[in-house]
Protein backbone atom coordinates (compact mmCIF):
# COMPACT_ATOMS: atom_id res chain seq x y z
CA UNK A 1 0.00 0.00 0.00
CA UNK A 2 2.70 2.56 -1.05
CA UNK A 3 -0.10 5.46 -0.97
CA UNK A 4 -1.19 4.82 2.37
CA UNK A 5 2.56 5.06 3.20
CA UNK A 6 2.96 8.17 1.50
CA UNK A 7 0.10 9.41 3.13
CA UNK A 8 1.55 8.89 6.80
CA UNK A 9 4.76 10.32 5.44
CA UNK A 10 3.58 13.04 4.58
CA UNK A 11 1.40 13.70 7.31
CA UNK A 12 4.63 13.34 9.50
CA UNK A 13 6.24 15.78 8.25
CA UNK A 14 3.46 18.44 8.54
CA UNK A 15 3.33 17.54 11.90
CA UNK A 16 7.52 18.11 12.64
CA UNK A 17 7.05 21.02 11.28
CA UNK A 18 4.10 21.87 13.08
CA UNK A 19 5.75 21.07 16.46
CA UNK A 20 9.14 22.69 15.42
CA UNK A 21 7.19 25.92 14.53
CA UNK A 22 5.63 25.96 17.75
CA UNK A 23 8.39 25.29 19.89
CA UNK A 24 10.76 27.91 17.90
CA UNK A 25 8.68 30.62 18.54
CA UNK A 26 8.78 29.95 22.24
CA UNK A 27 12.88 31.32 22.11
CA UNK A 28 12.57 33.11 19.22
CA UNK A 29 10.14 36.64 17.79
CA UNK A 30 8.35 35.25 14.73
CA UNK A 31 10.43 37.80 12.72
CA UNK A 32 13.50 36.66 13.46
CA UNK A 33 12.45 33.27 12.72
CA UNK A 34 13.01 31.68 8.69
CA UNK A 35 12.03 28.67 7.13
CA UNK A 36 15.78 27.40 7.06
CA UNK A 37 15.34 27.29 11.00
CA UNK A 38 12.02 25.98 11.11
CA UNK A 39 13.02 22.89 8.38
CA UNK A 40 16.34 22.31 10.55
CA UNK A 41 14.31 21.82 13.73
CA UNK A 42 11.88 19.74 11.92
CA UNK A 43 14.69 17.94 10.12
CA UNK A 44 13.28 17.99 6.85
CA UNK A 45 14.38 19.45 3.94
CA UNK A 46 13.41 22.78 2.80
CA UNK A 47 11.56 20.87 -0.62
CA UNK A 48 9.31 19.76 2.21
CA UNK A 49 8.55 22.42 4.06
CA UNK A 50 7.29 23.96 0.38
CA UNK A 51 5.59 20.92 -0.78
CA UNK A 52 3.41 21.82 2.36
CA UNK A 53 3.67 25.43 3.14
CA UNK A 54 4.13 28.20 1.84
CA UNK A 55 5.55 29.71 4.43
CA UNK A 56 5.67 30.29 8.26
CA UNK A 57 2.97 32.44 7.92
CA UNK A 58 0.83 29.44 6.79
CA UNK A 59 2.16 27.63 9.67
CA UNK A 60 0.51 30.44 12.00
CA UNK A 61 -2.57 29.61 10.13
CA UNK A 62 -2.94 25.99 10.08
CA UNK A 63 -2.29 25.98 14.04
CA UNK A 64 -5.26 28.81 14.54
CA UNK A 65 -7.52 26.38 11.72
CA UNK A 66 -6.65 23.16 14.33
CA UNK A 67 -7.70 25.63 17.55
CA UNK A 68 -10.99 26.46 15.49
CA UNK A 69 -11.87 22.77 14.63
CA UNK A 70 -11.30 22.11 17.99
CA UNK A 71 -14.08 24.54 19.12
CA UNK A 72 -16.37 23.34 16.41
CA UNK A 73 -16.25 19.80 16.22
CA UNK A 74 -19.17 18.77 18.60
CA UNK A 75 -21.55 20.74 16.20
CA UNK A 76 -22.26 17.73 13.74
CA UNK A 77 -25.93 17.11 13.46
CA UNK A 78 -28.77 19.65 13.99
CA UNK A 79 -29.74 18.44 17.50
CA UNK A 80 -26.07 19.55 18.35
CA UNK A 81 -26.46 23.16 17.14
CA UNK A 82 -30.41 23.02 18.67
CA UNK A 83 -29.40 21.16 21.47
CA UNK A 84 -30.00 23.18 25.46
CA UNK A 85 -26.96 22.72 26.29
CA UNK A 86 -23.34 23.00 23.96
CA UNK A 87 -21.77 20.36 22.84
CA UNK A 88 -19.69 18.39 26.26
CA UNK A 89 -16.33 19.19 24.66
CA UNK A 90 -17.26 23.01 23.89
CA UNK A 91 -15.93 24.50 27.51
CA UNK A 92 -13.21 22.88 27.62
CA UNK A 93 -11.95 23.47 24.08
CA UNK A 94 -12.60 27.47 24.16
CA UNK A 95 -10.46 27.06 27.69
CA UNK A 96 -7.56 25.80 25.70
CA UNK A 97 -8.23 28.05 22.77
CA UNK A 98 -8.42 31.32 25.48
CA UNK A 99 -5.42 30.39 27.99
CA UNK A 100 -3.22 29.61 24.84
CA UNK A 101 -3.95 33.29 23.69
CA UNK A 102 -1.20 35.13 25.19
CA UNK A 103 1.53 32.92 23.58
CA UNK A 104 -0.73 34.27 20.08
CA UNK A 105 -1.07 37.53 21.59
CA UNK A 106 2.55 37.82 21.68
CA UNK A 107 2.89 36.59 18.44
CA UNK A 108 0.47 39.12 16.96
CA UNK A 109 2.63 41.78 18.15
CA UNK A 110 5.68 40.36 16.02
CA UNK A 111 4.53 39.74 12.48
CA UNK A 112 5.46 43.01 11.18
CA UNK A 113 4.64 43.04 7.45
CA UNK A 114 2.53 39.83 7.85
CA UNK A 115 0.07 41.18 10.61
CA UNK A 116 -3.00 42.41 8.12
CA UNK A 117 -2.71 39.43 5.99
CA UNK A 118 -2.57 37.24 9.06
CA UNK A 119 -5.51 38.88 10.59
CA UNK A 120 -7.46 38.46 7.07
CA UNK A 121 -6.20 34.80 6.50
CA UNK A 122 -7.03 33.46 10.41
CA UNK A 123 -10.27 35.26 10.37
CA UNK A 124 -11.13 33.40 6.79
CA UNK A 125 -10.12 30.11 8.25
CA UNK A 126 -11.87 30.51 11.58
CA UNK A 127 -15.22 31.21 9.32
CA UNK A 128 -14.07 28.06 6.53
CA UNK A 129 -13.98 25.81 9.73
CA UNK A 130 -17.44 26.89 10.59
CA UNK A 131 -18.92 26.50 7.21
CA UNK A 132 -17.69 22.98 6.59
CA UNK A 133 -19.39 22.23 10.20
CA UNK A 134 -22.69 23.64 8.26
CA UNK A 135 -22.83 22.21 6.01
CA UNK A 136 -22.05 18.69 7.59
CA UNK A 137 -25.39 19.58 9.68
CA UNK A 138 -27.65 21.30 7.21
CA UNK A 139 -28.48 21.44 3.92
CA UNK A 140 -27.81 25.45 2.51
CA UNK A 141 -31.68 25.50 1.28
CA UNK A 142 -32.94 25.72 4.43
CA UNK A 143 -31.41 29.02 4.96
CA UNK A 144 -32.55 32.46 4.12
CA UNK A 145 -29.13 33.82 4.00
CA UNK A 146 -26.23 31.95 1.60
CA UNK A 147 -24.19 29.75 4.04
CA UNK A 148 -20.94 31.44 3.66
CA UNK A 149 -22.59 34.74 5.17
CA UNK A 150 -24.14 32.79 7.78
CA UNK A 151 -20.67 31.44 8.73
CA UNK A 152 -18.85 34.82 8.85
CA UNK A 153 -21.67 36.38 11.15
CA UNK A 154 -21.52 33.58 13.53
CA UNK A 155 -17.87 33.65 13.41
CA UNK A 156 -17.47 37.20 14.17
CA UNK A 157 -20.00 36.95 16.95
CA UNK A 158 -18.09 33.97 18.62
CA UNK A 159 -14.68 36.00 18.00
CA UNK A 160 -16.28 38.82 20.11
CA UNK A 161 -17.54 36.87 23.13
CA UNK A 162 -13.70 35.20 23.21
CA UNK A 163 -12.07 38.88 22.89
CA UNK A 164 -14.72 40.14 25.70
CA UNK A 165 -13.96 37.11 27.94
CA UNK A 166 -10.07 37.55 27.80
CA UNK A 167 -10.25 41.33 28.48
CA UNK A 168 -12.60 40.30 31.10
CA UNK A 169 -10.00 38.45 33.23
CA UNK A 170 -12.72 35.51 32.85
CA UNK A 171 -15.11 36.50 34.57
CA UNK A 172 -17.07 33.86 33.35
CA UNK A 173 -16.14 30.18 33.55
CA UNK A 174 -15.59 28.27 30.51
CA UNK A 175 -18.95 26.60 31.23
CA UNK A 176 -20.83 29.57 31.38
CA UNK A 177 -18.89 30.88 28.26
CA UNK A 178 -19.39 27.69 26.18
CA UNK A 179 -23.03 28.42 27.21
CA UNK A 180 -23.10 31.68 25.96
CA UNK A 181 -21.58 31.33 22.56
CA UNK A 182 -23.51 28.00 22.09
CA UNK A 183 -26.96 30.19 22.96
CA UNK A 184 -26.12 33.32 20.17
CA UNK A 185 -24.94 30.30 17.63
CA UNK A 186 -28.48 28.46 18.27
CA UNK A 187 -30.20 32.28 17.90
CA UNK A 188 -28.74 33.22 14.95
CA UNK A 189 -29.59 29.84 13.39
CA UNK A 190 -32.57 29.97 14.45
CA UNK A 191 -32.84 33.41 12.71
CA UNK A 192 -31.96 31.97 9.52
CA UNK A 193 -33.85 28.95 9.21
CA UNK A 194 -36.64 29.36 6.43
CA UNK A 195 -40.13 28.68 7.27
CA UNK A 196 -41.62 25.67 6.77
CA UNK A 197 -43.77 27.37 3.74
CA UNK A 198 -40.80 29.01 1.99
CA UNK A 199 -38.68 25.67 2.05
CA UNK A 200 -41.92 23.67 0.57
């Protein structure tokens, strides 16, 4: 099965790099690091890093696309998005997300040339992440609005709950945070949704 193989090879080395990314910018500013040092740690050559970045800047990107997935992935049915209560995994994934935000916070203030595009690119994926959850739940007919739209509103609604919470000192537990974002998700779904008559 040499494509399977390839596969895991290949996924390995997005991972070393991954990991060697992360663990660079613990020592170093994000300026000052370069994909020669990032492929060294990894120990993989620079043809590599390319065939899966293009470059560390995409690396900051896939890492904030994993922390959104993560916040995301117990929405998969409708009775998850409709559900009372969030999804179990919810709290505890936007706890990660927000105590891992002043290692990106510091970052943030480092990408020099690469902050507006970064800003643009992590806001896109944070919204792609919560499309593709969509549209594993619903089909886009049943909404009024076109489900890209739908995605960028509740993204930008859940961005400014996390932003409020940090400044906030967390004032709120996770629980009653994962609450709260899971309540203005199921509103502005709910807001959405076409009658019954216009979807007949």
């Amino acid at each position: 099965m040499p494509y399977q193989r390839g596969q895991r090879q290949s996924r390995r080395s997005v991972d070393f790099i991954v990991s060697s990314f992360s663990k660079l910018m613990k020592s170093r500013d994000y300026c000052q690091l370069t994909v020669a040092n990032i492929s060294e740690h990894a120990q993989v050559g620079r043809s590599t890093f390319y065939r899966h970045f293009n470059s560390k800047l995409d690396i900051l990107v896939h890492l904030h696309r994993g922390y959104f997935g993560g916040v995301y992935q117990g929405y998969r049915q409708p009775a998850d998005w409709f559900s009372e209560l969030p999804p179990a995994g919810l709290a505890r994934c936007l706890q990660r997300f927000v105590s891992g935000s002043r290692l990106r916070s510091s970052v943030w203030h480092q990408l020099g040339a690469d902050r507006d595009q970064a800003q643009r690119r992590i806001e896109e994926a944070m919204a792609e992440v919560l499309k593709d959850q969509l549209y594993q739940s619903f089909v886009a007919s049943q909404f009024a609005l076109p489900m890209e739209e739908l995605a960028w509103s509740m993204n930008a609604v859940v961005r400014a709950q996390l932003a409020r919470w940090k400044q906030a000192d967390h004032s709120l537990s996770a629980d009653e945070m994962a609450k709260r974002c899971h309540l203005l998700l199921k509103a502005l779904l709910q807001g959405a949704m076409r009658s019954q008559s216009q979807t007949n």
